[in-house]
Protein backbone atom coordinates (compact mmCIF):
# COMPACT_ATOMS: atom_id res chain seq x y z
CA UNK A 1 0.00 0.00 0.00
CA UNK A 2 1.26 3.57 -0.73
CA UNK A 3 1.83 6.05 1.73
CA UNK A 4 -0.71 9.02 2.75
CA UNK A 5 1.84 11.27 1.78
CA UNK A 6 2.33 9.60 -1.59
CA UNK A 7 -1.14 9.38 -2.34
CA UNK A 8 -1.87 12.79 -1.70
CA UNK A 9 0.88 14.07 -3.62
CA UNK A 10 0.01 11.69 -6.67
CA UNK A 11 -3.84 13.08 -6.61
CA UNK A 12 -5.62 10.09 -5.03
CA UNK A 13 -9.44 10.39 -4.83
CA UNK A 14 -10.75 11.40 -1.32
CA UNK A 15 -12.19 7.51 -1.03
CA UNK A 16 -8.81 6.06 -1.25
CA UNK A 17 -7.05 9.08 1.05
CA UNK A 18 -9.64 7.67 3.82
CA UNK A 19 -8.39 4.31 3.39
CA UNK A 20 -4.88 4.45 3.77
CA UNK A 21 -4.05 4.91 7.70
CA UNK A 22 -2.70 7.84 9.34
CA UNK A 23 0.85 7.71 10.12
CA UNK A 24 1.60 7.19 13.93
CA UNK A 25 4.35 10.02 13.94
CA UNK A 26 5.36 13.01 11.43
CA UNK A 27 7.92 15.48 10.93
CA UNK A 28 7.31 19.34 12.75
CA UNK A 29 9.02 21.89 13.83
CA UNK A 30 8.76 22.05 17.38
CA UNK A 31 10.36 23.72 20.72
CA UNK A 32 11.32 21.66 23.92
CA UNK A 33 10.34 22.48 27.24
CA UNK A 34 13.63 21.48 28.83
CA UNK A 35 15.33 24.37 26.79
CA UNK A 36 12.92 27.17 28.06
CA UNK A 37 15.53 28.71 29.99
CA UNK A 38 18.59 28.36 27.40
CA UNK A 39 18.66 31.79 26.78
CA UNK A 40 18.34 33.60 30.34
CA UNK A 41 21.21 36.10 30.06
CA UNK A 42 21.76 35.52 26.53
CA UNK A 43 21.93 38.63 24.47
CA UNK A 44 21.19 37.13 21.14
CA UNK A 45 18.35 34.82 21.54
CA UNK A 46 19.03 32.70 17.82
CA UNK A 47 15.63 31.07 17.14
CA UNK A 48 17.73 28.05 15.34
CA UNK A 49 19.04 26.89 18.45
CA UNK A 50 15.93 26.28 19.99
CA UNK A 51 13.67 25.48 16.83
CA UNK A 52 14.34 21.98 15.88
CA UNK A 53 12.67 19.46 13.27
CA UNK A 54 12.19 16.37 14.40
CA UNK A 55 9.40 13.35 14.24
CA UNK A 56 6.38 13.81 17.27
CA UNK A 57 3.35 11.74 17.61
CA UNK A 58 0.67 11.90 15.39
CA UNK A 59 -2.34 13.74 18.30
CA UNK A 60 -5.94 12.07 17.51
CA UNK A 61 -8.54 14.64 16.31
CA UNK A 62 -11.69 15.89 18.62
CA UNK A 63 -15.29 15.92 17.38
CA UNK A 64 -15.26 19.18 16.39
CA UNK A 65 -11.62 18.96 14.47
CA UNK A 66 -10.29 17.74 11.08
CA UNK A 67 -6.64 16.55 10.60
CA UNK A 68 -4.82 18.41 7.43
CA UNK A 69 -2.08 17.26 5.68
CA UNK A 70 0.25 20.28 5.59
CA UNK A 71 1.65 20.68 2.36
CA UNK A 72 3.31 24.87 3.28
CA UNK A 73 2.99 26.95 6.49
CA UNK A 74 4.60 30.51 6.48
CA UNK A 75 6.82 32.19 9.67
CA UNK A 76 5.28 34.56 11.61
CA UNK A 77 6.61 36.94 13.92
CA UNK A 78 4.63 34.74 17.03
CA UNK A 79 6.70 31.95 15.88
CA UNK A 80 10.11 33.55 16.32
CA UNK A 81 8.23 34.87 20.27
CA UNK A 82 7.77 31.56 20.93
CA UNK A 83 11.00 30.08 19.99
CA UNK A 84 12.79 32.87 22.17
CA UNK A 85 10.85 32.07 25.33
CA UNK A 86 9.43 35.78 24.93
CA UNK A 87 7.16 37.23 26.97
CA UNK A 88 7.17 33.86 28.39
CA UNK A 89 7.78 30.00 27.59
CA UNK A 90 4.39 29.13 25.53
CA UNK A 91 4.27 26.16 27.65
CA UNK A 92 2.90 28.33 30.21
CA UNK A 93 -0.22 28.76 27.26
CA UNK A 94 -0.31 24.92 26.82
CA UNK A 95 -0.49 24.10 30.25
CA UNK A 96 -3.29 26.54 30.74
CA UNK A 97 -5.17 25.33 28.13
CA UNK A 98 -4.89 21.74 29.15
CA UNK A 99 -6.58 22.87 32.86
CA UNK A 100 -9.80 22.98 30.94
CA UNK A 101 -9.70 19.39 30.96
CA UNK A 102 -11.03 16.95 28.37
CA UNK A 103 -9.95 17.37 24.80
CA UNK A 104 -7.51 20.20 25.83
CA UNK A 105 -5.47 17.59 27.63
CA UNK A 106 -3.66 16.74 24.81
CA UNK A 107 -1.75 20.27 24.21
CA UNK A 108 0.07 20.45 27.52
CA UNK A 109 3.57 17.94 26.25
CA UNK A 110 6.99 18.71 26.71
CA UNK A 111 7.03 19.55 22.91
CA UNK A 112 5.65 22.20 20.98
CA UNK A 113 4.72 22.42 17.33
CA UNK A 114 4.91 25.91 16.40
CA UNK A 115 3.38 27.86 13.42
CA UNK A 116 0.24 30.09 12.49
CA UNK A 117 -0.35 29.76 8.94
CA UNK A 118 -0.93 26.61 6.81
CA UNK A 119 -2.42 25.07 3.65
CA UNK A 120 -3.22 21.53 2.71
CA UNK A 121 -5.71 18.71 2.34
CA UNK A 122 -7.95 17.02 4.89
CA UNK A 123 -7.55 14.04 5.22
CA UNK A 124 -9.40 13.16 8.53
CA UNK A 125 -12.79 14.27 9.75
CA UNK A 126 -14.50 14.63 13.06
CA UNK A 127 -17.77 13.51 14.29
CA UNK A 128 -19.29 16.53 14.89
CA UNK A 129 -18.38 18.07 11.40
CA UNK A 130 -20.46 18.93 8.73
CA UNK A 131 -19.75 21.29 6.19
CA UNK A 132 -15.98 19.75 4.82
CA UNK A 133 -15.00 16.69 3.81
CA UNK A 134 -11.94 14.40 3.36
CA UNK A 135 -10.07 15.90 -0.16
CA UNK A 136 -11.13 19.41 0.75
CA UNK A 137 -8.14 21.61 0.04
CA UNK A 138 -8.31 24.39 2.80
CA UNK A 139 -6.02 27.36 4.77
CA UNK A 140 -6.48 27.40 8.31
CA UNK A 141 -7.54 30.27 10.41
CA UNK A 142 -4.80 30.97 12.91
CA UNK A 143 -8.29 32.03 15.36
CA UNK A 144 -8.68 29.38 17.63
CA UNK A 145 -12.48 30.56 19.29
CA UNK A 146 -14.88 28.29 22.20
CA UNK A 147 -17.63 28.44 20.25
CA UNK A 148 -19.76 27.26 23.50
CA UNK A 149 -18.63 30.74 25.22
CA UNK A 150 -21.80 33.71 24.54
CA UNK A 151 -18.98 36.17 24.08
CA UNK A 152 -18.18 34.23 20.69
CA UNK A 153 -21.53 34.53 19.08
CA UNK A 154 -21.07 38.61 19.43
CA UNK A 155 -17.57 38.14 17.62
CA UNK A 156 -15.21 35.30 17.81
CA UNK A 157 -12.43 37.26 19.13
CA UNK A 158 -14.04 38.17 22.47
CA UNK A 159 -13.95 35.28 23.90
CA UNK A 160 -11.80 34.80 26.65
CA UNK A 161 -10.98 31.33 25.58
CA UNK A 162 -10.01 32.17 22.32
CA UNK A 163 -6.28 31.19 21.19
CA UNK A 164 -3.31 31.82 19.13
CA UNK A 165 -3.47 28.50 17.18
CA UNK A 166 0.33 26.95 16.86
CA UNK A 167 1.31 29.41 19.28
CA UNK A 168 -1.19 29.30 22.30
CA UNK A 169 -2.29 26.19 21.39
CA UNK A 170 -0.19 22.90 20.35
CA UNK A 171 -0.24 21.10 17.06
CA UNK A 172 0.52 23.88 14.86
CA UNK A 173 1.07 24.39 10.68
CA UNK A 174 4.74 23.60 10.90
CA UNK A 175 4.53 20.14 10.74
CA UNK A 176 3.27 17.34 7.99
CA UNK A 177 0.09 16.95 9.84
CA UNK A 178 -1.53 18.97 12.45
CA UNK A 179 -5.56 19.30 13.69
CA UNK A 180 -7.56 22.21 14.17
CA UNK A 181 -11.20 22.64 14.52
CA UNK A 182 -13.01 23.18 11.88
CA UNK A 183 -14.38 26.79 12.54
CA UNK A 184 -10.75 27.71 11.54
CA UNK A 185 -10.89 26.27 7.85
CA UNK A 186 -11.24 28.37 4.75
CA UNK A 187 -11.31 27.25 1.07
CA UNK A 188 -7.97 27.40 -0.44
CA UNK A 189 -7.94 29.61 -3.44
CA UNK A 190 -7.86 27.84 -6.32
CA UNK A 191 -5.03 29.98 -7.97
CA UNK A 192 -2.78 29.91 -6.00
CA UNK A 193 0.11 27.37 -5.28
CA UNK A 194 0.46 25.73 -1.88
CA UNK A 195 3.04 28.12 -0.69
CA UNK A 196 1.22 31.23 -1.57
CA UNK A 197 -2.04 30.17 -0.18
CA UNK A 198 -0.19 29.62 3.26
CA UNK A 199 1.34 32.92 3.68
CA UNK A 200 -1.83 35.00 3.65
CA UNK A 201 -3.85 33.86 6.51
CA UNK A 202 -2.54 35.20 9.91
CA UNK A 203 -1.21 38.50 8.51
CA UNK A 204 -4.07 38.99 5.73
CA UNK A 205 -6.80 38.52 7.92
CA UNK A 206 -5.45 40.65 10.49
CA UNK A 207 -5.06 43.63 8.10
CA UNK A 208 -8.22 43.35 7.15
CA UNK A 209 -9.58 43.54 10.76
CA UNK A 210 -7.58 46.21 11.64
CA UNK A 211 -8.73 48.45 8.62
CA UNK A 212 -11.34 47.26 6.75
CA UNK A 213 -13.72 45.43 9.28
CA UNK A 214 -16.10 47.59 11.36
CA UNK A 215 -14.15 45.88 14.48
CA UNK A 216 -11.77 48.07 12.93
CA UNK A 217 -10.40 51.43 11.91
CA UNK A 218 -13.65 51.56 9.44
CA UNK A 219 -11.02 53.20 6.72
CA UNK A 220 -13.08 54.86 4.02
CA UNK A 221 -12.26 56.12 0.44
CA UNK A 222 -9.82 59.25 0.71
CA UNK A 223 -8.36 57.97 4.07
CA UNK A 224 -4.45 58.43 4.55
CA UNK A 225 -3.02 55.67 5.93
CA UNK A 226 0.52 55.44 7.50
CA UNK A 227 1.80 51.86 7.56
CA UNK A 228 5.08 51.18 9.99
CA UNK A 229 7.18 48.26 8.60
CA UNK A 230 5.30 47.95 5.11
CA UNK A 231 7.52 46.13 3.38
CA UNK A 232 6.69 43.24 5.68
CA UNK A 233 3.84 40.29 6.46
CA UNK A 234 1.12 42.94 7.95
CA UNK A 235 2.36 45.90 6.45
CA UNK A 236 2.36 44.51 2.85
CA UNK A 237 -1.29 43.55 2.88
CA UNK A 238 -2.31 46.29 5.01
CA UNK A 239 -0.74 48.84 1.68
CA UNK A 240 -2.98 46.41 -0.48
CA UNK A 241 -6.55 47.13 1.53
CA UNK A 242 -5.89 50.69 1.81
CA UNK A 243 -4.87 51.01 -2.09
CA UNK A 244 -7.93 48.68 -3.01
CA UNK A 245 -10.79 50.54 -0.49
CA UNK A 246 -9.75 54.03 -2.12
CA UNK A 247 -7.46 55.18 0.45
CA UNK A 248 -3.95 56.83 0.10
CA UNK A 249 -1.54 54.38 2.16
CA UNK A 250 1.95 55.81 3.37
CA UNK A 251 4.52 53.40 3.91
CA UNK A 252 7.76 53.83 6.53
CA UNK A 253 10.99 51.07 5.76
CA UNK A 254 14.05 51.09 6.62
CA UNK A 255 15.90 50.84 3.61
CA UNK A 256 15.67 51.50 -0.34
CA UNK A 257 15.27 47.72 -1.75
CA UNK A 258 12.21 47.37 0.84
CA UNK A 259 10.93 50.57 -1.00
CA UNK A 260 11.25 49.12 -4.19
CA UNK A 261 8.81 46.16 -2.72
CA UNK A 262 6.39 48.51 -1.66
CA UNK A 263 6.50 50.19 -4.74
CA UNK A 264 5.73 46.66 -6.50
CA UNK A 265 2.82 46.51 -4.17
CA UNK A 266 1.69 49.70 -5.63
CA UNK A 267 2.44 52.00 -2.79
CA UNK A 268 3.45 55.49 -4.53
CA UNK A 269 4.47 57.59 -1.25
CA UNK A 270 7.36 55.55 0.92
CA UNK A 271 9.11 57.31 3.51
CA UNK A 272 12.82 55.55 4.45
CA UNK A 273 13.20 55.53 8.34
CA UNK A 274 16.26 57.45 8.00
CA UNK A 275 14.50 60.47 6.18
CA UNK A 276 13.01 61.64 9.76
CA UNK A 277 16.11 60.14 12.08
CA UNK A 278 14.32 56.78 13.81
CA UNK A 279 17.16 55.03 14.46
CA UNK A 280 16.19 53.03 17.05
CA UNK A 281 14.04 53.39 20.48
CA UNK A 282 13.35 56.46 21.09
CA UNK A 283 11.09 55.91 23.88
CA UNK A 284 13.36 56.73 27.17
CA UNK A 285 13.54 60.41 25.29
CA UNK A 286 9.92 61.85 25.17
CA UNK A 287 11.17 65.51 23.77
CA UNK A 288 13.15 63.27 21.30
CA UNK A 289 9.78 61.06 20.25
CA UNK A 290 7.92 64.35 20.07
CA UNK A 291 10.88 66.02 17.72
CA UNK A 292 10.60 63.04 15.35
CA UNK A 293 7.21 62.90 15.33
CA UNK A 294 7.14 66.85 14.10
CA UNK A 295 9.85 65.67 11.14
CA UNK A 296 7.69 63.17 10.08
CA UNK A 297 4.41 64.59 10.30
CA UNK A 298 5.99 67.69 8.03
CA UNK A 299 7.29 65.22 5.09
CA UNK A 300 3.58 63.12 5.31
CA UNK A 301 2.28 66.91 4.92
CA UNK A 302 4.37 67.67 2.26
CA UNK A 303 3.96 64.67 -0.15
CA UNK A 304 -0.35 64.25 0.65
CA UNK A 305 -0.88 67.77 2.13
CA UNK A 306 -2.72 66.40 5.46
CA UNK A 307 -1.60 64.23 9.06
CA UNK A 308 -2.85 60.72 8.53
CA UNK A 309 -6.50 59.86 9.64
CA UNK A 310 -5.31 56.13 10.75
CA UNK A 311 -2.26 54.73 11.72
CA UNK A 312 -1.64 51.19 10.81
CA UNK A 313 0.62 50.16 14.41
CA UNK A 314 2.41 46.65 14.81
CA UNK A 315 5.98 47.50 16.11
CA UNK A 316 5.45 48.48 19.14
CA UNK A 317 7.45 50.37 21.47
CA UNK A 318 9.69 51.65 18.92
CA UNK A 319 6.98 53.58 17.45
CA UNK A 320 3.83 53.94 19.48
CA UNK A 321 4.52 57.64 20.65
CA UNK A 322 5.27 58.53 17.88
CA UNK A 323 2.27 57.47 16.08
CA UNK A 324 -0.28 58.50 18.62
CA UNK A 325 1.66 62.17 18.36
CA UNK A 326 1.51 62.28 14.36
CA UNK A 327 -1.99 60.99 13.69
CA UNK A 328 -4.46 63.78 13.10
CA UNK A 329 -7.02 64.92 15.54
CA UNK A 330 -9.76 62.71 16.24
CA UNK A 331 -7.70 60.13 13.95
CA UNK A 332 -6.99 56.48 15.16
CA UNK A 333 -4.53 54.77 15.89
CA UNK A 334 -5.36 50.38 15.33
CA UNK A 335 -2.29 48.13 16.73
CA UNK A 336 -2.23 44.57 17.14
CA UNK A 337 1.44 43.40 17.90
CA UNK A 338 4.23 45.25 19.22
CA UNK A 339 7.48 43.45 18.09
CA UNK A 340 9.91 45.91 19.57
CA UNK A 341 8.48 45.55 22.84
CA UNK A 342 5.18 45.62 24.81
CA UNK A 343 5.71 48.58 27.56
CA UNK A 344 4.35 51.77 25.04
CA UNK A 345 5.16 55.25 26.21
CA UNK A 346 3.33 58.05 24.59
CA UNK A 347 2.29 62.04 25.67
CA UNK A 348 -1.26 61.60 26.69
CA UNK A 349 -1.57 65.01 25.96
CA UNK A 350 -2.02 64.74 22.44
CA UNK A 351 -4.57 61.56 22.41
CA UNK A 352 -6.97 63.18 24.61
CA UNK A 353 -6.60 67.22 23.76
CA UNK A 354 -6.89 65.95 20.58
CA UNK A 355 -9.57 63.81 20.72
CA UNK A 356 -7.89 60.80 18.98
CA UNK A 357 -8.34 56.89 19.56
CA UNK A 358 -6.40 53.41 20.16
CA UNK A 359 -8.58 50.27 18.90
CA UNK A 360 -6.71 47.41 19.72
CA UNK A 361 -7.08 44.81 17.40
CA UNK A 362 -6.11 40.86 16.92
CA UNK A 363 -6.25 38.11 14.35
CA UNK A 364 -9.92 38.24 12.71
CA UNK A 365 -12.90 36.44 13.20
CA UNK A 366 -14.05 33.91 10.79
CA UNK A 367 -16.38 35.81 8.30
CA UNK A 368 -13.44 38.59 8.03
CA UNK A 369 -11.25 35.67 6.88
CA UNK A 370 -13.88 34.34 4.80
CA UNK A 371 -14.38 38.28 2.94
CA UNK A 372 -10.47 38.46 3.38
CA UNK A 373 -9.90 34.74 1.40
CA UNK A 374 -13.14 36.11 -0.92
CA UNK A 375 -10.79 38.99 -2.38
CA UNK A 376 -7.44 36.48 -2.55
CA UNK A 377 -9.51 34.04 -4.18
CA UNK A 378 -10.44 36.92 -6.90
CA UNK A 379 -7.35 38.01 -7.11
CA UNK A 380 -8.17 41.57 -5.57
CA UNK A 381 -4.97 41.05 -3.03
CA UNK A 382 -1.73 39.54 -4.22
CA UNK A 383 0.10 37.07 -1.76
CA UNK A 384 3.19 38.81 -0.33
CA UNK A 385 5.57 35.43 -0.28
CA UNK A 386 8.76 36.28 -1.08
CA UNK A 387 11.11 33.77 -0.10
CA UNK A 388 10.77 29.73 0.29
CA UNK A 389 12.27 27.33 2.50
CA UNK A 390 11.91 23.93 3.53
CA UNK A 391 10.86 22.11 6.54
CA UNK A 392 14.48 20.97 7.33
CA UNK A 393 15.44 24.85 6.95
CA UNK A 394 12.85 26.04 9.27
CA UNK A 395 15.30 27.63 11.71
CA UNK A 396 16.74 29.69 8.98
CA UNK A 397 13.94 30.75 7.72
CA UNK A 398 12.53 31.54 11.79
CA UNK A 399 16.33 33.65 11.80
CA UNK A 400 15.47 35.54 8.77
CA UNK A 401 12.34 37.09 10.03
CA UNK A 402 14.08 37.50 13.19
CA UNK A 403 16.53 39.81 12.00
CA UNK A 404 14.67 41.83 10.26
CA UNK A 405 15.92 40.60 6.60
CA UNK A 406 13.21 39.43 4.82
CA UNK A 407 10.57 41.11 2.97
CA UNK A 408 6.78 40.09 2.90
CA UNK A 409 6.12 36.48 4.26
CA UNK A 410 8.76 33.78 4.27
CA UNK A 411 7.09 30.34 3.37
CA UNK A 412 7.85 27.12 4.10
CA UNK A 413 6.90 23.72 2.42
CA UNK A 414 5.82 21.01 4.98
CA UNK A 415 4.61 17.92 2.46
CA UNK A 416 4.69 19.53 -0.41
CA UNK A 417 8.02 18.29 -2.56
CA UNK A 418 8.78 21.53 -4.09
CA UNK A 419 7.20 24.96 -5.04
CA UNK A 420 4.72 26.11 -7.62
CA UNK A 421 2.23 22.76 -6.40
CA UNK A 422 -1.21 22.86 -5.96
CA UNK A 423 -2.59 25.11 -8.48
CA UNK A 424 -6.07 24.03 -9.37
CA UNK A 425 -7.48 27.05 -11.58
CA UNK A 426 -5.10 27.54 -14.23
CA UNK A 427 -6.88 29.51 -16.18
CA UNK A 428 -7.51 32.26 -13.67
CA UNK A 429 -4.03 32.19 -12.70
CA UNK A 430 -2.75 33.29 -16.03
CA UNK A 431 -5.87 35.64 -16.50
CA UNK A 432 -4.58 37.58 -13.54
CA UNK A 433 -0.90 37.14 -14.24
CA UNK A 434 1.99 35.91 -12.19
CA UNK A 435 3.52 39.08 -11.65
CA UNK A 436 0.29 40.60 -9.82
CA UNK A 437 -0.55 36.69 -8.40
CA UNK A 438 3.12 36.85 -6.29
CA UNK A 439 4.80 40.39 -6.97
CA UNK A 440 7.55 40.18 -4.21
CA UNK A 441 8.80 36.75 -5.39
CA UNK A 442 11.89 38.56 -6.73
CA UNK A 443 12.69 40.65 -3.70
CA UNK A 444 13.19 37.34 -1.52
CA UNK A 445 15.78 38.89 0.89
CA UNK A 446 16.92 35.00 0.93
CA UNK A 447 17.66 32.08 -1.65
CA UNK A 448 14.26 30.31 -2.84
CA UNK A 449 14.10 26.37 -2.73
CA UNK A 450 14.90 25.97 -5.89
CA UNK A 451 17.83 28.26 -5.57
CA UNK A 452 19.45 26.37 -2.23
């Protein structure tokens, strides 16, 4: 008999995928407990000394849950938290988790498979599911929600049970297999190749909350929009939403080459870093935040003639007073992450004088995934992959994005042999061209696959 993994790559027919047995154990990328404290005192904190790939034990699926074959996941920024032991070791979230009891036993091990993103095939079903079926080809929601607490049913992100899937949660997209429940799935589009459709997820969806949703910043046509690290996972589709919904997006990098990406995104106003002197954290210095803040507000003035009306904020402490300072009055400021650190300073002064707002947003329910996925899958937003990696090259790939040296989203293929797999609509594929399908393939900031 032929493997699961061989069958799915040679096309079998959902009836003969749910013969062939699941494998006992499968490759992941995973974190062990018993190095949670290797890098107390460490300066450097190198993700690819604690990320390792290794075989785990297949977990068995709940009611509620499929199993996926993994055929690409992506890195994201939570992934390279977790595999520093920042904030704190995530098996502090498993272990929480688990106290639930039941089903949620399973997550608290002294491994962790890491990873937020993923795309692939289902190959298992649960009980209780109803709407997908074995051969479905799917991306996963990173939005892990209780659907049995009421705070759900208002918006899935409310609840206080809801989780970071691969990060908060065990038995994430980094691996050959993994499970999730099956109010995470979303169809795959058909266009796209199994590396593409994994990179949009996590960062796509969370754009789109943070702008576009009425959960949001409620952006509307005419809106200027300054976007901190554009060139990268968030910023790069957040440059996308406020091009597409009639807005004028303003993006800050920190060098020329990530200007030329934006640029390819269709971003016509990009401000380098250096242009108003943030060189670093500027936070211990509030006269200093406040001076750079008056640079930068005078070169946004000068190239769109107004302060922005929403700040797009995911870096953190870096940049927090500043953007509460240079947004305009009454404007908003949305942030969900905060990379450089968590502790924000800022002059209160000028968010309440000036009557302007924080919305803190994070991840995206699953009908802004679905309407996020519904504009991919038309081709409306390009995938912002730029580099590819393999399983075995996780930890390189986790460095990458930990340093700061990649552009877009950084794939990597779990099952899936090789790139440019998994393309079931041809035709629309070459109808919207491959330039607009991936445009930041050629500004991978490291060597694709097929170039290692």
């Amino acid at each position: 008999m032929v493997s699961l993994s061989e069958a799915l790559l040679g096309g079998a027919p959902p009836e003969e995928i749910e013969r062939i047995p699941l494998p006992e154990e499968h490759l992941a990328a995973h974190l062990r407990a018993e190095d949670s404290d290797m890098f107390r005192g460490v300066g450097d904190k190198d993700v690819r000394k604690s990320l390792r790939v290794g075989p785990v034990p297949a977990p068995e699926p709940a009611p509620d849950e499929v199993v996926v074959a993994v055929m690409a996941s992506s890195i994201n920024y939570n992934t390279v938290w977790s595999a520093m032991f920042e904030p704190i070791p995530t098996f502090r979230f498993l272990q929480q988790f688990a106290r639930q009891g039941g089903w949620a036993t399973r997550h608290d091990l002294p491994y962790h498979v890491v990873g937020s993103d993923g795309a692939g095939v289902i190959v298992r079903t649960g009980s209780g599911v109803r709407r997908w079926r074995v051969g479905d080809h799917v991306v996963i929601s990173p939005a892990y929600v209780d659907d049995q607490e009421p705070a759900s049913h208002a918006d899935g992100m409310l609840g206080a049970e809801q989780r970071a899937w691969g990060f908060e949660t065990n038995f994430g997209g980094l691996a050959e297999y993994t499970v999730v429940r099956a109010s995470q799935l979303v169809p795959k589009p058909a266009h796209l190749t199994w590396e593409e459709a994994a990179s949009n997820t996590l960062c796509a969806g969370t754009a789109y909350r943070m702008l576009v949703s009425d959960r949001g910043a409620r952006m509307k046509q005419g809106d200027v929009v300054l976007v901190w690290g554009a060139a990268g996972g968030l910023g790069g589709y957040a440059v996308q939403f406020v091009r597409n919904g009639g807005g004028i997006p303003i993006g800050v990098v920190s060098s020329e080459s990530k200007a030329e990406v934006l640029r390819a995104l269709g971003c016509d106003i990009v401000i380098n870093r250096e242009e108003f002197g943030l060189t670093g954290d500027l936070s211990a210095d509030p006269d200093q935040v406040i001076e750079v803040g008056r640079r930068l507000g005078r070169i946004i003035r000068e190239r769109v003639g107004r302060d922005p009306d929403i700040v797009f904020e995911h870096v953190g402490r870096a940049t927090f007073g500043i953007s509460v300072f240079v947004v305009r009055r009454g404007g908003v400021v949305v942030t969900c992450g905060s990379s450089t650190g968590y502790n924000h300073v800022f002059d209160n002064r000028y968010l309440w004088m000036k009557l302007k707002r924080v919305i803190g947003s994070h991840v995206a329910n699953l009908q802004e995934q679905w309407e996020t996925n519904r504009l991919i899958a038309m081709g409306s937003v390009a995938t912002t992959m730029s580099a590819v990696y393999p399983l075995a090259e996780v930890a390189e790939a986790g460095r990458l994005v930990q340093t700061n040296r990649h552009v877009g989203k950084v794939a990597v293929l779990c099952m899936a042999p090789e790139p440019g797999l998994g393309v079931s609509d041809h035709e629309l594929r070459a109808r919207i061209g491959e330039q607009r399908v991936a445009p930041l393939r050629g500004f991978s900031a490291g060597p694709t696959t097929g170039e290692r």
